[in-house]
PDB file of N, CA and C in Angstrom:
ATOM      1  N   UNK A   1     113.663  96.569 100.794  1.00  0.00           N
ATOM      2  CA  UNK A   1     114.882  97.174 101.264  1.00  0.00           C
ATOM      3  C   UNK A   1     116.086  96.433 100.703  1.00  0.00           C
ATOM      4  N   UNK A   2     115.912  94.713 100.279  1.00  0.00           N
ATOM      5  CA  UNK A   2     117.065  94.329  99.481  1.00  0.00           C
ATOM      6  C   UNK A   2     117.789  94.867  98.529  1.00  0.00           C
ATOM      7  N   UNK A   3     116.173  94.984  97.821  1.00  0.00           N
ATOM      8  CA  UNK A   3     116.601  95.352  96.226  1.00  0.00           C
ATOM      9  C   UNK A   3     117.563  96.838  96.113  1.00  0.00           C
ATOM     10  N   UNK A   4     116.805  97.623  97.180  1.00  0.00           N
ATOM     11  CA  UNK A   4     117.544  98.843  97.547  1.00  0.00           C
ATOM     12  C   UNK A   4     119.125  98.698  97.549  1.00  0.00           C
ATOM     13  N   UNK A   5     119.920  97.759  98.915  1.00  0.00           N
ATOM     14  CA  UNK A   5     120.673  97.559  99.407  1.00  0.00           C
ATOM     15  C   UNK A   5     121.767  97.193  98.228  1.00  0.00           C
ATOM     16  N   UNK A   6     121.262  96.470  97.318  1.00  0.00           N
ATOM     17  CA  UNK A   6     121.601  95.890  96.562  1.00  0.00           C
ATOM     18  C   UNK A   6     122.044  96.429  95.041  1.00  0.00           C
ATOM     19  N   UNK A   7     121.329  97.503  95.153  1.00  0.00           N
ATOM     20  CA  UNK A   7     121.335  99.052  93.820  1.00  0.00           C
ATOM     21  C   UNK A   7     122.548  99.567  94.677  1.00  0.00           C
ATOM     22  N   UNK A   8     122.948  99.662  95.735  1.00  0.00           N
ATOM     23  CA  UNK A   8     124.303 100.125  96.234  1.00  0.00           C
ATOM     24  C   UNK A   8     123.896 101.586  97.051  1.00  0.00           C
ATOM     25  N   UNK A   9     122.277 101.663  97.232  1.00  0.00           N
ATOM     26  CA  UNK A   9     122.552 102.711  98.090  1.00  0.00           C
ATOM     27  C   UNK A   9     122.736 102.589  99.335  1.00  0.00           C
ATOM     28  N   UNK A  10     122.980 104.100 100.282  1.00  0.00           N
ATOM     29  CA  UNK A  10     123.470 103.980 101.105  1.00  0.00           C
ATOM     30  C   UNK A  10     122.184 103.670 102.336  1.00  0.00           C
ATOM     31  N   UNK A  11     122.447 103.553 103.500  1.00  0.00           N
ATOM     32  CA  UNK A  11     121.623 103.955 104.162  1.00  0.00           C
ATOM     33  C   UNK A  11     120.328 104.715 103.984  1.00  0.00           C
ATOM     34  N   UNK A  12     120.954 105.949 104.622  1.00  0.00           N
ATOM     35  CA  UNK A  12     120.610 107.353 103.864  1.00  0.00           C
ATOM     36  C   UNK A  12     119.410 107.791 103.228  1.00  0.00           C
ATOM     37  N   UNK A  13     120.159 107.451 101.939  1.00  0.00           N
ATOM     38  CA  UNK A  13     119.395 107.412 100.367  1.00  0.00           C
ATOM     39  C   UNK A  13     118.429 106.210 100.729  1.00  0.00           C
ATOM     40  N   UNK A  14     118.559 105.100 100.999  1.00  0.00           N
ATOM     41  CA  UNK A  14     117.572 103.898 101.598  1.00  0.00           C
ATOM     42  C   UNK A  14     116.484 104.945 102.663  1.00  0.00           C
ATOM     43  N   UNK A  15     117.050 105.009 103.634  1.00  0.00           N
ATOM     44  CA  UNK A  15     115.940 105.990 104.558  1.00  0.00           C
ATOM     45  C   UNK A  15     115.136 106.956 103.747  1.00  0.00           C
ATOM     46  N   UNK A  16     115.898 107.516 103.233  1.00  0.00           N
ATOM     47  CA  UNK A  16     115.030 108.996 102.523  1.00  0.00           C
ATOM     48  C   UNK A  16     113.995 108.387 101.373  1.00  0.00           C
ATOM     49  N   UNK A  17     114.083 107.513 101.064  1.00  0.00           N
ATOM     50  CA  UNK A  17     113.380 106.909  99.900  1.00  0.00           C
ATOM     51  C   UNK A  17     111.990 106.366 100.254  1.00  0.00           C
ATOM     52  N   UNK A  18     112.284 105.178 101.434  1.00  0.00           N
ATOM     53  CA  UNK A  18     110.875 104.491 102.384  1.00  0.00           C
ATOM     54  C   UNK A  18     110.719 105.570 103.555  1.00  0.00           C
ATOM     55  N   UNK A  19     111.062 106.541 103.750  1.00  0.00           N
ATOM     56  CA  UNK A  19     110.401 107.689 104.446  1.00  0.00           C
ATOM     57  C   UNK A  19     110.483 107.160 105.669  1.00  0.00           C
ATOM     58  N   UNK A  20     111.752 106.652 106.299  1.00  0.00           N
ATOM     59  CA  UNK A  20     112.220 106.209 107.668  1.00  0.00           C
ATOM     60  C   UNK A  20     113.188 106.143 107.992  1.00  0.00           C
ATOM     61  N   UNK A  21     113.980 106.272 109.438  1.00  0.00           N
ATOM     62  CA  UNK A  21     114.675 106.609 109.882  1.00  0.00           C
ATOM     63  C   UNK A  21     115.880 105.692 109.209  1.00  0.00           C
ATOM     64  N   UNK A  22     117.287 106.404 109.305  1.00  0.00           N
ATOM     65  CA  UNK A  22     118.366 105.528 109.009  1.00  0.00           C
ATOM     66  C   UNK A  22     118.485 104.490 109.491  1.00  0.00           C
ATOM     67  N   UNK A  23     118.649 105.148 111.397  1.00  0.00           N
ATOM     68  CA  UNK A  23     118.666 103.764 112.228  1.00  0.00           C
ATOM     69  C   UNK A  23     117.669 102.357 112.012  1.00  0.00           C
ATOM     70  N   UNK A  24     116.740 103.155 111.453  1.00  0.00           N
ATOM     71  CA  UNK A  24     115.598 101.565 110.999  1.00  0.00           C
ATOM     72  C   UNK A  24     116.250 100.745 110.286  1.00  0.00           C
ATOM     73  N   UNK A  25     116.731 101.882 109.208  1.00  0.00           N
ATOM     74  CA  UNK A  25     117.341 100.948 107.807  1.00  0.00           C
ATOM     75  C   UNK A  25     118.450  99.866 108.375  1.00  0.00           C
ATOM     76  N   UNK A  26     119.157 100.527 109.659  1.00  0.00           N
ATOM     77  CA  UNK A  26     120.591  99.454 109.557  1.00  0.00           C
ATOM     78  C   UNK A  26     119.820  98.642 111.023  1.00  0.00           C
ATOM     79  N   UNK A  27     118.408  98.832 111.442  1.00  0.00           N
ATOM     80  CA  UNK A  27     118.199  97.685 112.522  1.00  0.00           C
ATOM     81  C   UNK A  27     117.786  96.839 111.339  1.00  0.00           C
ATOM     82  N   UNK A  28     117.319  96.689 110.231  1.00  0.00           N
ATOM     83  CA  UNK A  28     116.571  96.333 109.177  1.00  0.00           C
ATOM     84  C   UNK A  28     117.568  94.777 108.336  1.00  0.00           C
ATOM     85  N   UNK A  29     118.686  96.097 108.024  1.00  0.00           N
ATOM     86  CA  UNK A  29     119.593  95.124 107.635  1.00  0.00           C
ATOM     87  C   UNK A  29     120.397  94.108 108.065  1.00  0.00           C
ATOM     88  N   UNK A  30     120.466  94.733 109.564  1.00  0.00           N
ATOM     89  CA  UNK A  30     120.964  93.449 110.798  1.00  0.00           C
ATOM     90  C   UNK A  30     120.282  92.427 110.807  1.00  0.00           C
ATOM     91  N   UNK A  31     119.224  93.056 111.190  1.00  0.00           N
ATOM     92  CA  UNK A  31     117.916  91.649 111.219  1.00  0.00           C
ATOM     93  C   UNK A  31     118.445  90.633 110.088  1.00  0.00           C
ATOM     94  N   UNK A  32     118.152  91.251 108.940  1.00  0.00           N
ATOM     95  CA  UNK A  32     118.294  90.782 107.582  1.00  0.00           C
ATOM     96  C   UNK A  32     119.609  89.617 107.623  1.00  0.00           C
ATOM     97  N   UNK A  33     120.714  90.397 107.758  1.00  0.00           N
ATOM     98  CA  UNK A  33     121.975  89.892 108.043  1.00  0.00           C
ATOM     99  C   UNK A  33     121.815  88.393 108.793  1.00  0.00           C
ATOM    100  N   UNK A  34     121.085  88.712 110.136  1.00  0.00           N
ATOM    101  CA  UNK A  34     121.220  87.587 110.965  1.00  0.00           C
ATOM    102  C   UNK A  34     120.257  85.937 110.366  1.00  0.00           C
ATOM    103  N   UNK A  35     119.198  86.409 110.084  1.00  0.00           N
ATOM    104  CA  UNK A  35     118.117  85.468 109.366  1.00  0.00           C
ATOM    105  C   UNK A  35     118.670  85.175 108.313  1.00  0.00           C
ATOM    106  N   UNK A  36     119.623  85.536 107.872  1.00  0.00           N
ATOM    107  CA  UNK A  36     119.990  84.652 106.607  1.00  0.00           C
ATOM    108  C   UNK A  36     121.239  84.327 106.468  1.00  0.00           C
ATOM    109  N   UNK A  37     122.174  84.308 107.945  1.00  0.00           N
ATOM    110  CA  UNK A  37     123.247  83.749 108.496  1.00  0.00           C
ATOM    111  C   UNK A  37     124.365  84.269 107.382  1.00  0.00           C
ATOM    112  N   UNK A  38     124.443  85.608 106.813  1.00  0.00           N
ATOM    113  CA  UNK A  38     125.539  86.008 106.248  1.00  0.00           C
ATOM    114  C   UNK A  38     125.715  87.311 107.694  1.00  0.00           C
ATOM    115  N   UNK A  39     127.072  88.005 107.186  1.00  0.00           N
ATOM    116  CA  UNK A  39     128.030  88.362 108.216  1.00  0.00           C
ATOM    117  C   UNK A  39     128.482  89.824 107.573  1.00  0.00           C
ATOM    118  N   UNK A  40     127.673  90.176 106.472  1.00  0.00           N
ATOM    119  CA  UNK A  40     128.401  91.730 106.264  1.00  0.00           C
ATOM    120  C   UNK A  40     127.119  92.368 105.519  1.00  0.00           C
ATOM    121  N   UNK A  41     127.571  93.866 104.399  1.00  0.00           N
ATOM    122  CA  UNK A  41     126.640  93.851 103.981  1.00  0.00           C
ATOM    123  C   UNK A  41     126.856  93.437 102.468  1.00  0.00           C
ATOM    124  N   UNK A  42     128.090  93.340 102.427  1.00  0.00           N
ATOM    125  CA  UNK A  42     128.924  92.339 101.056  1.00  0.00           C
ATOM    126  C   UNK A  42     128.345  91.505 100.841  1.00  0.00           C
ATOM    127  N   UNK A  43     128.214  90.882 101.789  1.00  0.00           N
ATOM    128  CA  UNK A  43     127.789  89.549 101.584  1.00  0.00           C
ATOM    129  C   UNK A  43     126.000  89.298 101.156  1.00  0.00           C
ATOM    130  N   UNK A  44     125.465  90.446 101.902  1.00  0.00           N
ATOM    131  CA  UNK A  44     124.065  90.906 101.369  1.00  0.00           C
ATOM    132  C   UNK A  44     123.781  91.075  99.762  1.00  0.00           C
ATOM    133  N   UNK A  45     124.634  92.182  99.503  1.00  0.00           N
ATOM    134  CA  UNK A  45     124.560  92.296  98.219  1.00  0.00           C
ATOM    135  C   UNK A  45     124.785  91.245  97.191  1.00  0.00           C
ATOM    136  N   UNK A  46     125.373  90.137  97.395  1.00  0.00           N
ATOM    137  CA  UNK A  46     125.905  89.249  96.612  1.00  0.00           C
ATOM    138  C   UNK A  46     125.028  88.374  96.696  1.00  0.00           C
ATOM    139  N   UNK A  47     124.017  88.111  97.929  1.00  0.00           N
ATOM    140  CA  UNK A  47     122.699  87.111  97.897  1.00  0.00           C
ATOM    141  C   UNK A  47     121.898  87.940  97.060  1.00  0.00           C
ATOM    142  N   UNK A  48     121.206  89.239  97.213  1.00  0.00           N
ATOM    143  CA  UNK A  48     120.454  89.661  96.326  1.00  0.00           C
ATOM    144  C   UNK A  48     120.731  89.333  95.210  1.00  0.00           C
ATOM    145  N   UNK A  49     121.945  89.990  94.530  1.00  0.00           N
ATOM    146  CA  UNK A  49     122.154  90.015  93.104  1.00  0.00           C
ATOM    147  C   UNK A  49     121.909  88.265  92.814  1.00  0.00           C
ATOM    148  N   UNK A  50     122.727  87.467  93.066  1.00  0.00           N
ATOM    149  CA  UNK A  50     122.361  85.930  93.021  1.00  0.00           C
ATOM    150  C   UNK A  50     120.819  85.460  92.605  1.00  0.00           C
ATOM    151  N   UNK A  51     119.765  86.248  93.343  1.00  0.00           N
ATOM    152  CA  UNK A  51     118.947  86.039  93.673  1.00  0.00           C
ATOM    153  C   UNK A  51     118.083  87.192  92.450  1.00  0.00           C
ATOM    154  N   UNK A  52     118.523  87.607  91.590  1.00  0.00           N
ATOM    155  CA  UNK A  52     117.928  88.591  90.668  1.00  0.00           C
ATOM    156  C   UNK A  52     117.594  89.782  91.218  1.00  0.00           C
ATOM    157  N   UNK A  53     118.204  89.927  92.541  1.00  0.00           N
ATOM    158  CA  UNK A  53     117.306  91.319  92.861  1.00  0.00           C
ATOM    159  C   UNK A  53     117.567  92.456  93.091  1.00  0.00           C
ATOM    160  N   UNK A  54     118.476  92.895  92.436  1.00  0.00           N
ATOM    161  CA  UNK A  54     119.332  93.815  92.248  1.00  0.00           C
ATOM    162  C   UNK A  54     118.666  94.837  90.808  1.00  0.00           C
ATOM    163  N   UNK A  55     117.950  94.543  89.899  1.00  0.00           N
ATOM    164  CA  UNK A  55     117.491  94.504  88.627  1.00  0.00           C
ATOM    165  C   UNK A  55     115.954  94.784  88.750  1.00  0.00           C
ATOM    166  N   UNK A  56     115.190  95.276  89.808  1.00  0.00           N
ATOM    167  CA  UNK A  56     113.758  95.463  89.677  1.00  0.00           C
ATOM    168  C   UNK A  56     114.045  96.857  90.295  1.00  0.00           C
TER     169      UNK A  56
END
């Protein structure tokens, strides 16, 4: 779901893709958010990409 997040799609397009609900996607990314003590989803994207994973 990073790498997803991180290609810039939305929700949405994230849900419709892994064949689950939106609301999953953004309990998903909260989670995400919190375990790795960043604070947006800016800030998400900018660990992925950092992290090469933006590119698979």
């Amino acid at each position: 779901m990073l790498r997803l997040v991180a290609k810039g799609l939305s929700y949405k397009q994230i849900a419709e893709r892994l064949v689950i609900s939106h609301r999953t996607v953004q309990n998903h990314v909260q989670n995400t958010l919190g375990k790795l003590q960043l604070h947006n989803r800016v800030e998400l994207v900018r660990y992925a990409i950092e992290r090469g994973l933006d590119d698979a």
